[in-house]
C-alpha atoms as a PDB file:
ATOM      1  CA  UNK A   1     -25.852 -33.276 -33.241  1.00  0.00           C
ATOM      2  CA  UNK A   2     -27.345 -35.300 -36.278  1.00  0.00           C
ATOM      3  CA  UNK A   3     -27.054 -38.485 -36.747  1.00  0.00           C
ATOM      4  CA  UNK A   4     -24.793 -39.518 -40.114  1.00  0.00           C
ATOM      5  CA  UNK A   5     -26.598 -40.064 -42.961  1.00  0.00           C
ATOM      6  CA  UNK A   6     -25.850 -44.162 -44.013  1.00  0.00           C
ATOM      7  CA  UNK A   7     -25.075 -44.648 -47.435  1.00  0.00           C
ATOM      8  CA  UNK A   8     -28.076 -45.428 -49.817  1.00  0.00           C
ATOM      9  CA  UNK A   9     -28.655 -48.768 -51.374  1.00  0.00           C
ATOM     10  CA  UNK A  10     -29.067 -48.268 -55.103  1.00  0.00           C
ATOM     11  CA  UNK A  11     -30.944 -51.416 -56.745  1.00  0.00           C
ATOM     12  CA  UNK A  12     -32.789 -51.472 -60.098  1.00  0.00           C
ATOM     13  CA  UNK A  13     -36.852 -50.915 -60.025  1.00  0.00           C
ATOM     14  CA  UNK A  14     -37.190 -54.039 -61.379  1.00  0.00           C
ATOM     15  CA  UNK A  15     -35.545 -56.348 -58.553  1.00  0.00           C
ATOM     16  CA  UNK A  16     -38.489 -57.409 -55.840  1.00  0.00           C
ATOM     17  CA  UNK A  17     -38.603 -54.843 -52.654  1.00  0.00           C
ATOM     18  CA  UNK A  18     -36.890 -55.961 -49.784  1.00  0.00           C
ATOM     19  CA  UNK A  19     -37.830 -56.040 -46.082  1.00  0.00           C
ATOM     20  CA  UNK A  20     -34.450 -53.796 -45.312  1.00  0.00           C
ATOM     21  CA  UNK A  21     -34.903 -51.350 -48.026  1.00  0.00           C
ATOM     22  CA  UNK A  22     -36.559 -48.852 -45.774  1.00  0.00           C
ATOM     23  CA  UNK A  23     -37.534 -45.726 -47.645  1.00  0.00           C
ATOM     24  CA  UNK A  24     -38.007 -46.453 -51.543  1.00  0.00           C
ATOM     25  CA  UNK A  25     -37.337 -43.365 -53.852  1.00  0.00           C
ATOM     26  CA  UNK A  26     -37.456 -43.668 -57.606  1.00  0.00           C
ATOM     27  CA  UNK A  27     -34.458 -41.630 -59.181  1.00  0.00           C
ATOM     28  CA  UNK A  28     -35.516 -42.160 -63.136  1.00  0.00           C
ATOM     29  CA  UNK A  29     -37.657 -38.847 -64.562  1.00  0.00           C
ATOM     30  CA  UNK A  30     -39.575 -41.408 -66.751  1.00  0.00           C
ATOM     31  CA  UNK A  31     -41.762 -44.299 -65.008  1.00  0.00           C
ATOM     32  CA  UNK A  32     -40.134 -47.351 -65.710  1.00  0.00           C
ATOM     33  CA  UNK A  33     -41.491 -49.155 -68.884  1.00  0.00           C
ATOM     34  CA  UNK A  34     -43.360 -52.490 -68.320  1.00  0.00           C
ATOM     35  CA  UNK A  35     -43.993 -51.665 -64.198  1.00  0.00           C
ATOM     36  CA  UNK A  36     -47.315 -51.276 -62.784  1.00  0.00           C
ATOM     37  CA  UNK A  37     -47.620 -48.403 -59.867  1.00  0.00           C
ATOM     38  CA  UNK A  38     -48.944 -50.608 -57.356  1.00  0.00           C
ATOM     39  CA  UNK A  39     -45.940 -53.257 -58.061  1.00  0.00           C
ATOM     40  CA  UNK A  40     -43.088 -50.899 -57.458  1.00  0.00           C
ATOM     41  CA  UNK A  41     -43.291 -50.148 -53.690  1.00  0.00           C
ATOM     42  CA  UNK A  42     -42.532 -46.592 -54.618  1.00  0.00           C
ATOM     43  CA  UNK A  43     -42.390 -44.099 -51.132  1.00  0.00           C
ATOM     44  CA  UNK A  44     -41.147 -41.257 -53.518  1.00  0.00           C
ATOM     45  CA  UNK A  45     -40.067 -40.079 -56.820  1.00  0.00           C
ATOM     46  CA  UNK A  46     -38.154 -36.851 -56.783  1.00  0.00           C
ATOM     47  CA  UNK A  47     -38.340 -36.018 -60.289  1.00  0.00           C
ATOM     48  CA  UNK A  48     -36.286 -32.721 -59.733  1.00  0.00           C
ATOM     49  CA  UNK A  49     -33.481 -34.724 -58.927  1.00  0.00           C
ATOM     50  CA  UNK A  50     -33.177 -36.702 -62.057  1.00  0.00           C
ATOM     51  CA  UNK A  51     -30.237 -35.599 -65.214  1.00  0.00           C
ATOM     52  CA  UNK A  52     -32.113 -33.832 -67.898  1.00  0.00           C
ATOM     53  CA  UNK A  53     -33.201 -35.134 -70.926  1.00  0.00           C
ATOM     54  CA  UNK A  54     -30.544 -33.453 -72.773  1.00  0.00           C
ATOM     55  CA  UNK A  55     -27.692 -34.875 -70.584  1.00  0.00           C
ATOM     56  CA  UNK A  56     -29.285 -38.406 -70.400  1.00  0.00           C
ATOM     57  CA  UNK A  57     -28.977 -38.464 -74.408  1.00  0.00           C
ATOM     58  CA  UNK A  58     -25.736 -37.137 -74.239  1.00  0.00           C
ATOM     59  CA  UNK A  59     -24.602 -40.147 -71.829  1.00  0.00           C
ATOM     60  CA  UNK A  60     -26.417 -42.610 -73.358  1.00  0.00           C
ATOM     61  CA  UNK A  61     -24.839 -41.623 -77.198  1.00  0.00           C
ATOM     62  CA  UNK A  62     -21.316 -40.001 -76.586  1.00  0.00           C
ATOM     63  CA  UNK A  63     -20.668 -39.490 -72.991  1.00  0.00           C
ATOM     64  CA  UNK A  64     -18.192 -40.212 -70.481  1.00  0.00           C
ATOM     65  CA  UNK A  65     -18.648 -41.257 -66.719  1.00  0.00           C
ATOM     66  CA  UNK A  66     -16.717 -38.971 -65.511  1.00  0.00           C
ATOM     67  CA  UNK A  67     -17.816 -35.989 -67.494  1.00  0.00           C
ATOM     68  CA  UNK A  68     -21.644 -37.069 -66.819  1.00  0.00           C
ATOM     69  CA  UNK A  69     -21.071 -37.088 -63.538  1.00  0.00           C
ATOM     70  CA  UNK A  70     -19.529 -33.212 -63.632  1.00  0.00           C
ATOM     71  CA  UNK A  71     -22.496 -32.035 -65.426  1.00  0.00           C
ATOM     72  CA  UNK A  72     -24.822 -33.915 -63.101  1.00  0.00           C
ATOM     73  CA  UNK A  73     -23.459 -32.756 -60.058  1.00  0.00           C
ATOM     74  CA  UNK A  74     -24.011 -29.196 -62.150  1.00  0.00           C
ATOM     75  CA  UNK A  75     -27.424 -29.714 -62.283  1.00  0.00           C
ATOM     76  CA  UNK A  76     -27.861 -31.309 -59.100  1.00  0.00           C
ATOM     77  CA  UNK A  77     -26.551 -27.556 -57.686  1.00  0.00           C
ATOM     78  CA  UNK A  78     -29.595 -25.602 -58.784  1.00  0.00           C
ATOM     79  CA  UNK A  79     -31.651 -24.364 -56.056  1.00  0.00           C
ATOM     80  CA  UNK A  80     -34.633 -27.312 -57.058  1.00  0.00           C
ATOM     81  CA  UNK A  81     -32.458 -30.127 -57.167  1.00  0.00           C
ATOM     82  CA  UNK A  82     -30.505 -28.749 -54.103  1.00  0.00           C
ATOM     83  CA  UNK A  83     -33.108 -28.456 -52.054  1.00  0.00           C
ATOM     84  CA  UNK A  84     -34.625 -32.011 -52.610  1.00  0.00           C
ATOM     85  CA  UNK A  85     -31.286 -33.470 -52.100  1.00  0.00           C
ATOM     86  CA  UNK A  86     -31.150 -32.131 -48.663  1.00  0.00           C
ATOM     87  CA  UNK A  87     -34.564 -34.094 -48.628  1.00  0.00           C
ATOM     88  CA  UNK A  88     -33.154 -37.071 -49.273  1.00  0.00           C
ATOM     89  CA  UNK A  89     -29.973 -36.608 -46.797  1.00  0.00           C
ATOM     90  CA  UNK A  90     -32.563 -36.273 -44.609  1.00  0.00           C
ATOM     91  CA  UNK A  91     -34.102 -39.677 -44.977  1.00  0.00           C
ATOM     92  CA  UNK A  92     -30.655 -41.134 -45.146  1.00  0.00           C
ATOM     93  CA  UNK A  93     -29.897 -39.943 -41.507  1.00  0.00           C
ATOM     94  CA  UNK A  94     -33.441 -41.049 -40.437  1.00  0.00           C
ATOM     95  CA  UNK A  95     -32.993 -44.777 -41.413  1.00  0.00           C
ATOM     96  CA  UNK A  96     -32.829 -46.944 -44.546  1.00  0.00           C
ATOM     97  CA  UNK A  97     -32.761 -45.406 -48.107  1.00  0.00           C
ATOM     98  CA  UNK A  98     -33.179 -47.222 -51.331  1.00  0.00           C
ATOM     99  CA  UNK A  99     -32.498 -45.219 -54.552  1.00  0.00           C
ATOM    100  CA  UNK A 100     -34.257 -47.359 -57.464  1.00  0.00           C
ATOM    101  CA  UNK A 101     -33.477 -46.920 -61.105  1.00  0.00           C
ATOM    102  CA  UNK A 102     -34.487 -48.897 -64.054  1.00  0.00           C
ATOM    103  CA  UNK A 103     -30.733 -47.992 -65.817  1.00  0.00           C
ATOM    104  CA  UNK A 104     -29.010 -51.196 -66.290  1.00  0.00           C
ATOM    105  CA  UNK A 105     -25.769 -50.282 -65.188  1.00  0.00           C
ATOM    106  CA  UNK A 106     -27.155 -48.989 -61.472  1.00  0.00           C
ATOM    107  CA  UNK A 107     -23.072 -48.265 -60.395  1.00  0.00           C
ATOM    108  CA  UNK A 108     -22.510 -46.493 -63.913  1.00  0.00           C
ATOM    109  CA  UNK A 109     -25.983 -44.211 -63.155  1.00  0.00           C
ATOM    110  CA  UNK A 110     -27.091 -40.911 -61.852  1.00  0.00           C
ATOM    111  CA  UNK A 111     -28.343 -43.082 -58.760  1.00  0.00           C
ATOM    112  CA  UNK A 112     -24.795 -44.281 -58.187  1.00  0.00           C
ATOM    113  CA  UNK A 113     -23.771 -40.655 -58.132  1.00  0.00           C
ATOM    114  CA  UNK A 114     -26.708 -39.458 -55.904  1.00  0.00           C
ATOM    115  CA  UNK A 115     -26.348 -42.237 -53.338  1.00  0.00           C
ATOM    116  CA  UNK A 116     -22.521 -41.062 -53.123  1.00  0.00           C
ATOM    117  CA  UNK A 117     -23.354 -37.074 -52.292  1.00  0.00           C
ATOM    118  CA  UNK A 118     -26.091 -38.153 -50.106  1.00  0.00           C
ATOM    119  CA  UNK A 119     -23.279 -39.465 -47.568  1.00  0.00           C
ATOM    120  CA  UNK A 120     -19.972 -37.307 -48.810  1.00  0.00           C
END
């Protein structure tokens, strides 16, 4: 039997690492602006996992929550994306996971929505 996966901790990039935040994966498909590498404490960065351009400018000018969150989990379906989720579920069951994302409204964000379907 596996162990349940614990739900994610979802924190902006920009907040300083913490000792609990075990594994650190960057959701964002664009490095975050004004961040050097070797400051982020960055264990991974999944770009496959991240809403395409296209649906990022849709949220960002004209979209809904809810409705990005349909078309997210849409993309999130597609055999790439799948499969590095299941990564990440993984991790989640294995210890501490810390989804990072430089969006200023982490709870209103992709990350929010991965850090829920990593545990549901």
């Amino acid at each position: 039997m596996t162990r349940a996966a614990r739900r994610p901790t979802v924190r902006r990039i920009y907040d300083p690492a913490e000792p609990g935040d075990g594994v650190r994966v960057l959701v964002d498909r664009l490095w975050p602006r004004g961040l050097a590498k070797a400051d982020a404490r960055v264990d991974e960065w999944p770009k496959s996992l991240t809403p395409s351009t296209e649906l990022r400018r849709w949220y960002h000018d004209t979209g809904t929550y809810a409705e990005f969150r349909r078309r997210y989990e849409a993309e999130l379906a597609e055999p790439e994306a799948a499969e590095a989720l299941d990564r990440l579920r993984a991790l989640a069951r294995k210890g501490p996971l810390t989804l990072l994302t430089a969006a200023k409204e982490p709870d209103r964000s992709h990350a929010a929505v991965l850090a829920e379907l990593l545990t549901g």
